[in-house]
Protein backbone atom coordinates (compact mmCIF):
# COMPACT_ATOMS: atom_id res chain seq x y z
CA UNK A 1 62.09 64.70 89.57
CA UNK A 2 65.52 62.71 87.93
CA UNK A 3 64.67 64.35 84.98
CA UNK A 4 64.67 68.09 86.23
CA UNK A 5 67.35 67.28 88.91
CA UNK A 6 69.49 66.37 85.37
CA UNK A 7 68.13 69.30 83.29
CA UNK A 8 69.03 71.49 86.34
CA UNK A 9 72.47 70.49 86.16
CA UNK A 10 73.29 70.83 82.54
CA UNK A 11 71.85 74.13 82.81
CA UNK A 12 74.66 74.72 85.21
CA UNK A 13 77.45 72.75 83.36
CA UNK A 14 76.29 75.28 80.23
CA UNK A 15 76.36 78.19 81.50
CA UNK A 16 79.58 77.65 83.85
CA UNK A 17 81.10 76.86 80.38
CA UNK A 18 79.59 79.93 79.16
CA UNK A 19 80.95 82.01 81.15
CA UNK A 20 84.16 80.36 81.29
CA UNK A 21 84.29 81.24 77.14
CA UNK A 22 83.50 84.77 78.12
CA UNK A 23 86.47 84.77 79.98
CA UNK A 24 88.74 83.78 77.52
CA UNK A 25 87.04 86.16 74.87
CA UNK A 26 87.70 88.88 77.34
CA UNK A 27 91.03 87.99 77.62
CA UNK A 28 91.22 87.85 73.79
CA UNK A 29 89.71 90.92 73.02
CA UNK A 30 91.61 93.07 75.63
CA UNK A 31 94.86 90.93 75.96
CA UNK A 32 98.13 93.08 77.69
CA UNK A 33 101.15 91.61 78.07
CA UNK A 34 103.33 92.65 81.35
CA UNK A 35 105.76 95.27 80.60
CA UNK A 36 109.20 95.47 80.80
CA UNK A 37 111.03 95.46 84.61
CA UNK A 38 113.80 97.81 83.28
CA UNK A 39 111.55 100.31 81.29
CA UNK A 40 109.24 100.52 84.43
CA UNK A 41 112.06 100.87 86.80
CA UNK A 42 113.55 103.74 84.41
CA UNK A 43 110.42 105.11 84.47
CA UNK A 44 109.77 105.08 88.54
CA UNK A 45 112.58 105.13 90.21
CA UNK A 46 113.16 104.21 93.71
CA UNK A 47 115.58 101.95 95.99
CA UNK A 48 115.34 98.29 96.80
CA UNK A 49 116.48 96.35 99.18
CA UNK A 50 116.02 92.43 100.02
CA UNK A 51 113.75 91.95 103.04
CA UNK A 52 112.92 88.55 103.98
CA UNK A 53 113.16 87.12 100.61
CA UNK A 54 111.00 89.78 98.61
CA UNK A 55 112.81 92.33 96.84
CA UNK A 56 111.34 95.53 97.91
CA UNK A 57 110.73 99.18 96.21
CA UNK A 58 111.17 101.55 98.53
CA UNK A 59 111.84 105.06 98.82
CA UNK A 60 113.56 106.75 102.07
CA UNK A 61 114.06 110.82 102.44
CA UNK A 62 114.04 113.53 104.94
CA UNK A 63 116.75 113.50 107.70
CA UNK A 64 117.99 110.31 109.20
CA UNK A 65 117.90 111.32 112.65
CA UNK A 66 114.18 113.44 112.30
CA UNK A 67 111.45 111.16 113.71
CA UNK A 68 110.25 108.78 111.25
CA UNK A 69 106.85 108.59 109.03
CA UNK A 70 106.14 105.34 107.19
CA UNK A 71 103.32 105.25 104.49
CA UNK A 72 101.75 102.07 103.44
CA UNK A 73 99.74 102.49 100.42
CA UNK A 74 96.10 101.17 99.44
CA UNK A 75 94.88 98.04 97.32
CA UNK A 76 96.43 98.52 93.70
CA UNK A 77 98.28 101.46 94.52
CA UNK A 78 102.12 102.07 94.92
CA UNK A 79 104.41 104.23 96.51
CA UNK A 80 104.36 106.76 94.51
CA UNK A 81 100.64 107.67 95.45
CA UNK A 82 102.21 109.77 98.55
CA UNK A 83 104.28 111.55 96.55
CA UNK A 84 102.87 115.45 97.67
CA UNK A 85 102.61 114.47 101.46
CA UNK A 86 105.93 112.42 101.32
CA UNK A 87 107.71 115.69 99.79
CA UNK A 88 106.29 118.00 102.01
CA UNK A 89 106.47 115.41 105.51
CA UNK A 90 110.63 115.09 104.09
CA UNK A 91 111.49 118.74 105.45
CA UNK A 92 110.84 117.74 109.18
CA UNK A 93 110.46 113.53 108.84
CA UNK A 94 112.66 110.76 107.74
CA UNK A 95 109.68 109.21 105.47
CA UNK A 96 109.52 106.07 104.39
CA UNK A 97 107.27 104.52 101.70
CA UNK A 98 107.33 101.34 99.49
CA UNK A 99 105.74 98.73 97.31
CA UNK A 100 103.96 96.66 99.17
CA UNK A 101 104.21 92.58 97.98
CA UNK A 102 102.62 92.13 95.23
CA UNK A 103 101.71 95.58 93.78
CA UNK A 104 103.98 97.87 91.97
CA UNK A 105 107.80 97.02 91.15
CA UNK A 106 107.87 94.81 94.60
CA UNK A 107 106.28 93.15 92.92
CA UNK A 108 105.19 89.15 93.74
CA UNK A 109 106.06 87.67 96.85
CA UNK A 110 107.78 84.36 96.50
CA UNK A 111 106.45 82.85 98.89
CA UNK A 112 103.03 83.33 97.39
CA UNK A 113 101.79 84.66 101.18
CA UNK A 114 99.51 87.89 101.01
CA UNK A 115 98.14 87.20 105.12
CA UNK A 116 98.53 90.57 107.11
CA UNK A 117 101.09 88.23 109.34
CA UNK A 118 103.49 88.11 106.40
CA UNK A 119 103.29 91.74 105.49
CA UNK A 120 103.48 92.58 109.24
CA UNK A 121 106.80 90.56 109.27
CA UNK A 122 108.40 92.17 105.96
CA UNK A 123 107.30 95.55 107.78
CA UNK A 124 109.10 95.15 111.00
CA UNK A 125 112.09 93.38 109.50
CA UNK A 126 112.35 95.94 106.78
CA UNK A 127 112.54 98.59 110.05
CA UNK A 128 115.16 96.53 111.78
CA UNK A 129 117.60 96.85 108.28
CA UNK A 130 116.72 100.59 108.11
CA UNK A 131 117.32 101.14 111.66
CA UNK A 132 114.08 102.73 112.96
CA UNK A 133 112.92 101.25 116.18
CA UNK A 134 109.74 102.96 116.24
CA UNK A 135 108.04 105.00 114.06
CA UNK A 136 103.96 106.73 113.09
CA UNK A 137 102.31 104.52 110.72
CA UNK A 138 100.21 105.98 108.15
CA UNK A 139 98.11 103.88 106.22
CA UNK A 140 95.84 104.04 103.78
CA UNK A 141 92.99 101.29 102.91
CA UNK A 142 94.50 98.08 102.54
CA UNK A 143 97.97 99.64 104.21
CA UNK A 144 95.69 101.24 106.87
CA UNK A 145 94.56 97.73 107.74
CA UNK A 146 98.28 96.91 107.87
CA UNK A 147 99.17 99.35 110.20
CA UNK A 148 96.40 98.74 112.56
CA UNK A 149 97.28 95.10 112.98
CA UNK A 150 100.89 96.27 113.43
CA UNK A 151 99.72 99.00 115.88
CA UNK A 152 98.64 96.17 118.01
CA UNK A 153 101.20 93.39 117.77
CA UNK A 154 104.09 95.75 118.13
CA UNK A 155 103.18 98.68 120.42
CA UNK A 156 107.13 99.50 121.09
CA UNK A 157 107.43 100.56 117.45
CA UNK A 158 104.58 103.03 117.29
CA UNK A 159 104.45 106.71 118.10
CA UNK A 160 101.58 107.17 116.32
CA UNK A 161 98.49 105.81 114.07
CA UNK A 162 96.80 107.57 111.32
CA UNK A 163 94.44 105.69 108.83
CA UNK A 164 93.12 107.16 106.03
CA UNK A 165 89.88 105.21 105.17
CA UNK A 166 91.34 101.55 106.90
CA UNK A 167 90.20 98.90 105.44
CA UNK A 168 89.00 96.35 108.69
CA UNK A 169 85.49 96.13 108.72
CA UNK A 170 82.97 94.71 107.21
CA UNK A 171 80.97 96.91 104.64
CA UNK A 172 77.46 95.51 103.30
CA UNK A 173 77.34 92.87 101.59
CA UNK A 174 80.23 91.36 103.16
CA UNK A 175 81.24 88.94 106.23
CA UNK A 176 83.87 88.02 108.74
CA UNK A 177 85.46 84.50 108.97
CA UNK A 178 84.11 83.53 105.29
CA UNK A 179 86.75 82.14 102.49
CA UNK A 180 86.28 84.50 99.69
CA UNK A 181 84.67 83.94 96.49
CA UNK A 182 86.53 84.99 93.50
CA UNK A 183 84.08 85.94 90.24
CA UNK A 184 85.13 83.95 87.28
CA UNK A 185 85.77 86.97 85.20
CA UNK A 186 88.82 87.81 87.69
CA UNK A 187 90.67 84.84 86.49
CA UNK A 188 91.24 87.10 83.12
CA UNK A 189 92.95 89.55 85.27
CA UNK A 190 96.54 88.62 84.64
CA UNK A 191 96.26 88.56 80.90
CA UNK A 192 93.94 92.02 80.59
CA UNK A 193 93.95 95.83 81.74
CA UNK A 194 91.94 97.67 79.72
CA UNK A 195 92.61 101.80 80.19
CA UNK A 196 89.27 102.39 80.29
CA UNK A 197 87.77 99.88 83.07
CA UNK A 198 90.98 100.98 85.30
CA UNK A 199 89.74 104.83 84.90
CA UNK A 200 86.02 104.03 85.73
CA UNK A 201 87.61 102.07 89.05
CA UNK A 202 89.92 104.48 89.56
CA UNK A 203 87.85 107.53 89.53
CA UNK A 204 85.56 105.74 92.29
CA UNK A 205 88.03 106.46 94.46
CA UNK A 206 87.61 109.90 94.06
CA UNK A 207 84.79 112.91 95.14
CA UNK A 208 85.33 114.19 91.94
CA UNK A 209 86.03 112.13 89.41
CA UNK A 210 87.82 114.61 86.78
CA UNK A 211 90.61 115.42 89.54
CA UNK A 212 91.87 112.06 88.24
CA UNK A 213 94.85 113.09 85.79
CA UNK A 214 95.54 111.03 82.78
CA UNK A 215 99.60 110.91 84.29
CA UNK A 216 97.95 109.10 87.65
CA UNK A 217 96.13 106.67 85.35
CA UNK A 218 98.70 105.97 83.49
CA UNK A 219 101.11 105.28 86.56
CA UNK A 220 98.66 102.72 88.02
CA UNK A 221 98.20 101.22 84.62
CA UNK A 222 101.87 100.89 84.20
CA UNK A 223 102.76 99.44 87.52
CA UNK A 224 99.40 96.97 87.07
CA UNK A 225 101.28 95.72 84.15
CA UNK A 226 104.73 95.21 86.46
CA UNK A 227 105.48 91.43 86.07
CA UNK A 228 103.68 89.54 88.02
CA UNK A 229 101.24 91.91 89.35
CA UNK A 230 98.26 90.55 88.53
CA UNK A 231 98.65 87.49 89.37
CA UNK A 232 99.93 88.32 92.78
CA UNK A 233 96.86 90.40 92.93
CA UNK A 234 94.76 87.84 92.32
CA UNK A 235 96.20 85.34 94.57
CA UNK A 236 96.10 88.37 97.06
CA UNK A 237 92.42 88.30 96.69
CA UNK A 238 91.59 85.08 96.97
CA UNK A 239 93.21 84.46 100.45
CA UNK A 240 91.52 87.32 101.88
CA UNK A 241 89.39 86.40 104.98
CA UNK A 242 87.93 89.40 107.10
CA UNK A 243 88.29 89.10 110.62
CA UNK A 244 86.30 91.01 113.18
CA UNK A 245 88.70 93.94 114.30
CA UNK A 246 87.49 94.74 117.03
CA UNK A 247 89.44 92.85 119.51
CA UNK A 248 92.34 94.02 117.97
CA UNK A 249 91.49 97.31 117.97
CA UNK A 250 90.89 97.35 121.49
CA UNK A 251 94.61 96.66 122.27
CA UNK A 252 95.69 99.87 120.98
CA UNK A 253 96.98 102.79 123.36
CA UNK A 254 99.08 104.98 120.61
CA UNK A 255 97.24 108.12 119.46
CA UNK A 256 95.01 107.80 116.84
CA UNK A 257 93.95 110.00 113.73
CA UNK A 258 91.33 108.52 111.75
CA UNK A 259 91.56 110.65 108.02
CA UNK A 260 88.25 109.94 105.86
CA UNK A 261 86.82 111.47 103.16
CA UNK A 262 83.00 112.27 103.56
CA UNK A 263 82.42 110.72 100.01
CA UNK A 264 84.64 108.12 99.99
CA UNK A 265 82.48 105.82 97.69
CA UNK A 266 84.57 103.08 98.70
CA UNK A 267 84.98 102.38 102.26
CA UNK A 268 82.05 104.90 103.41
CA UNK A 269 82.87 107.15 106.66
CA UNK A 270 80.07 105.27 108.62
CA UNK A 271 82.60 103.04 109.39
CA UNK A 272 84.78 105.60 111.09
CA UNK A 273 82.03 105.14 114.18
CA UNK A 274 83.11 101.15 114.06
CA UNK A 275 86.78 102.94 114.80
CA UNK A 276 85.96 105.26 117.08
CA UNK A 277 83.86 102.41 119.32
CA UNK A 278 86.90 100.30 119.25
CA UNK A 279 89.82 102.96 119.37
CA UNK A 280 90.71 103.83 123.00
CA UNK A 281 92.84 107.19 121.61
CA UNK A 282 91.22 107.76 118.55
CA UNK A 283 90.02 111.38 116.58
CA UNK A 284 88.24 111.65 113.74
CA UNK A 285 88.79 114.41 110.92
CA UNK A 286 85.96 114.41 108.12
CA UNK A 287 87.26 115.33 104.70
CA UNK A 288 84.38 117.70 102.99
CA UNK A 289 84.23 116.87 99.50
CA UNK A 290 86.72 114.22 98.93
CA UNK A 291 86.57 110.10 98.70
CA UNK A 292 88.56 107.26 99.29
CA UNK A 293 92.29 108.90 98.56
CA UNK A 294 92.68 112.45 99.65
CA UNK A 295 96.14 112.95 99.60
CA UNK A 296 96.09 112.57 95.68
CA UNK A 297 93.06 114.61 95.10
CA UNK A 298 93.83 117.09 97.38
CA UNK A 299 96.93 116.87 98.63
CA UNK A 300 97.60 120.02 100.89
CA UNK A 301 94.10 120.22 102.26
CA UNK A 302 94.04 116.75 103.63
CA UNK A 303 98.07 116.68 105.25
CA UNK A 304 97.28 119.70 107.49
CA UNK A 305 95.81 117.68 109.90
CA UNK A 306 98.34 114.69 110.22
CA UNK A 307 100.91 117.73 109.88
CA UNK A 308 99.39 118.74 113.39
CA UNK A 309 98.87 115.44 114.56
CA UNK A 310 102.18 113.93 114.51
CA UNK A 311 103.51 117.01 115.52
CA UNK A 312 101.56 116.82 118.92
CA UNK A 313 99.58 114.08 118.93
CA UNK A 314 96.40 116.23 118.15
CA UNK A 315 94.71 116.73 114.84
C-alpha cells in the first residue's frame, strides 16, 4: 500500500510539473508584451477622473440636466462596447459609461480589490463627483451583476434596472459560497493573448459568429494588452465567490427590464426565470437570434426596448 500511496504521488508531482512546463511553453510560444498607455489612450479616447484612488476611463455625453443612463460593461469588455446605444441614448440622456477596475485603460485597481462592494463604492462615489443623485443602471454580464447589487444597497439612486444577460446565478457546473479554482494554464494569462483564441471566445458571445468585425477584435485585443490588464483580470478571477442572489434580489422595488438574447451561449436565458422568481418588478424581453451581447451585434434591434422602457417604465 506505501508503495502505491508513493507511486501515486509522484505521478502527481510529474504531471503538476508537467503542466506547469506547458505553461511556460505557452507563454513562450505566444508571448505579448502590454502595450503602450499613450498609444492606447490615442487610440481610445475618453475622460478620466480619480475616484477613490483608481484612475478611471470614462466617457459622459448627452445633456447635463436630461435624466441620466449609466452603462456598466461585461467581463473583458470596455466602454466602448456601448458605443451605438450610448450615441443614440445621448440625444435624450446624459449617458455615462466607463472602464470598469481592472479592464480597459482603468485599468488595475490599486488596491488589488475586485469584490462587488468595492466596485459598488467606486460607482456611487464616482456619481457623487459627477453630480447625479440617481440614475437607470444598465448592465451587462459582469456590470449587470454590478448593478443589481447596487439596485439593492442603494434604492435612492435608481430609477430604473435593465440587465442584459446579468451575471448572478449559478449556471451548471458551478456553485455558490465555493473559493474558486483557477486552471493552471490561466497563470500564462498576463504574458499571452493570442488573436486567434480571443476570436474563438469572443465570437461565443455572439448568435452569429461572423457579425464579429475584425475592428471589435482588435479593440478588445488592444485594451487586453492595457498595462496591467491581465493581471488584474486574473486576480479578478480568482477572488470571485458566487453568492446566492436571491435574497438580494428580493429587495428590489425599481422597475425592471431583463434584456437576453435567446442564444446567448454564455449565460443561457433559462436563467432569466431565476430573475423573474426573484424580481418583484421585473419584464422579460427575449432577443430572437442573438447571444450574450446584443447591443454590438445588433445594435438598433435590441435598444428599442430599453428606449421604451426608460422612457415609461415599460418595455
Amino acid at each position: 500500500m506505501a508503495g502505491t500511496v508513493t507511486t501515486t504521488r509522484t505521478l502527481l508531482s510529474w504531471l503538476a510539473g508537467l503542466a506547469a512546463l506547458a505553461v511556460v511553453a505557452l507563454a513562450l510560444l505566444f508571448y505579448a508584451p502590454d502595450k503602450s498607455r499613450a498609444a492606447l489612450e490615442a487610440a481610445y479616447p475618453g475622460d478620466y477622473r480619480a475616484v477613490d484612488g483608481v484612475r478611471l476611463r470614462l466617457r459622459d455625453t448627452g445633456p447635463r440636466d436630461a435624466p441620466a443612463v449609466i452603462l456598466l460593461h461585461g467581463f473583458g469588455a470596455s466602454l466602448d462596447t456601448w458605443e451605438p446605444w450610448a450615441e443614440a441614448l445621448s440625444a435624450q440622456y446624459r449617458v455615462i459609461r466607463l472602464d470598469l477596475p481592472g479592464f480597459g485603460l482603468t485599468g488595475p485597481d490599486p488596491t488589488g480589490d475586485y469584490s462587488d462592494a468595492r466596485e459598488m463604492k467606486i460607482l456611487s462615489d464616482l456619481m457623487d463627483q459627477l453630480g447625479v443623485a440617481s440614475a437607470s443602471l444598465v448592465g451587462n454580464s459582469l456590470g449587470g451583476r454590478i448593478a443589481w447589487n447596487f439596485a439593492a444597497l442603494h434604492p435612492d439612486r435608481v430609477t430604473r434596472l435593465a440587465l442584459v444577460s446579468p451575471d448572478g446565478f449559478a449556471s451548471a457546473g458551478f456553485a455558490y459560497d465555493r473559493a474558486p479554482e483557477t486552471p493552471l494554464v490561466m497563470r500564462a494569462l498576463p504574458y499571452v493573448a493570442p488573436r486567434s483564441l480571443l476570436k474563438a471566445n469572443l465570437a461565443a458571445a455572439y448568435a452569429r459568429p461572423e457579425a464579429l468585425s475584425e475592428t471589435t477584435l482588435t479593440r478588445y485585443r488592444d485594451l487586453l494588452l492595457a498595462p496591467g490588464v491581465r493581471q488584474a483580470i486574473l486576480d479578478r478571477t480568482a477572488q470571485v465567490i458566487l453568492r446566492d442572489p436571491a435574497p438580494t434580489l428580493a429587495r428590489i422595488q425599481v422597475p425592471t427590464l431583463l434584456l437576453w438574447g435567446e442564444k446567448d451561449g454564455m449565460i443561457p436565458i433559462g436563467n432569466a426565470d431565476d430573475y423573474l422568481l426573484s424580481l418583484p418588478r421585473a419584464t422579460l424581453v427575449r432577443l430572437p437570434n442573438l447571444g450574450h451581447v446584443p447591443f454590438e451585434e445588433d445594435p438598433a434591434g435590441s435598444l428599442a426596448p430599453l428606449q421604451r422602457f426608460l422612457a415609461d417604465g415599460k418595455p
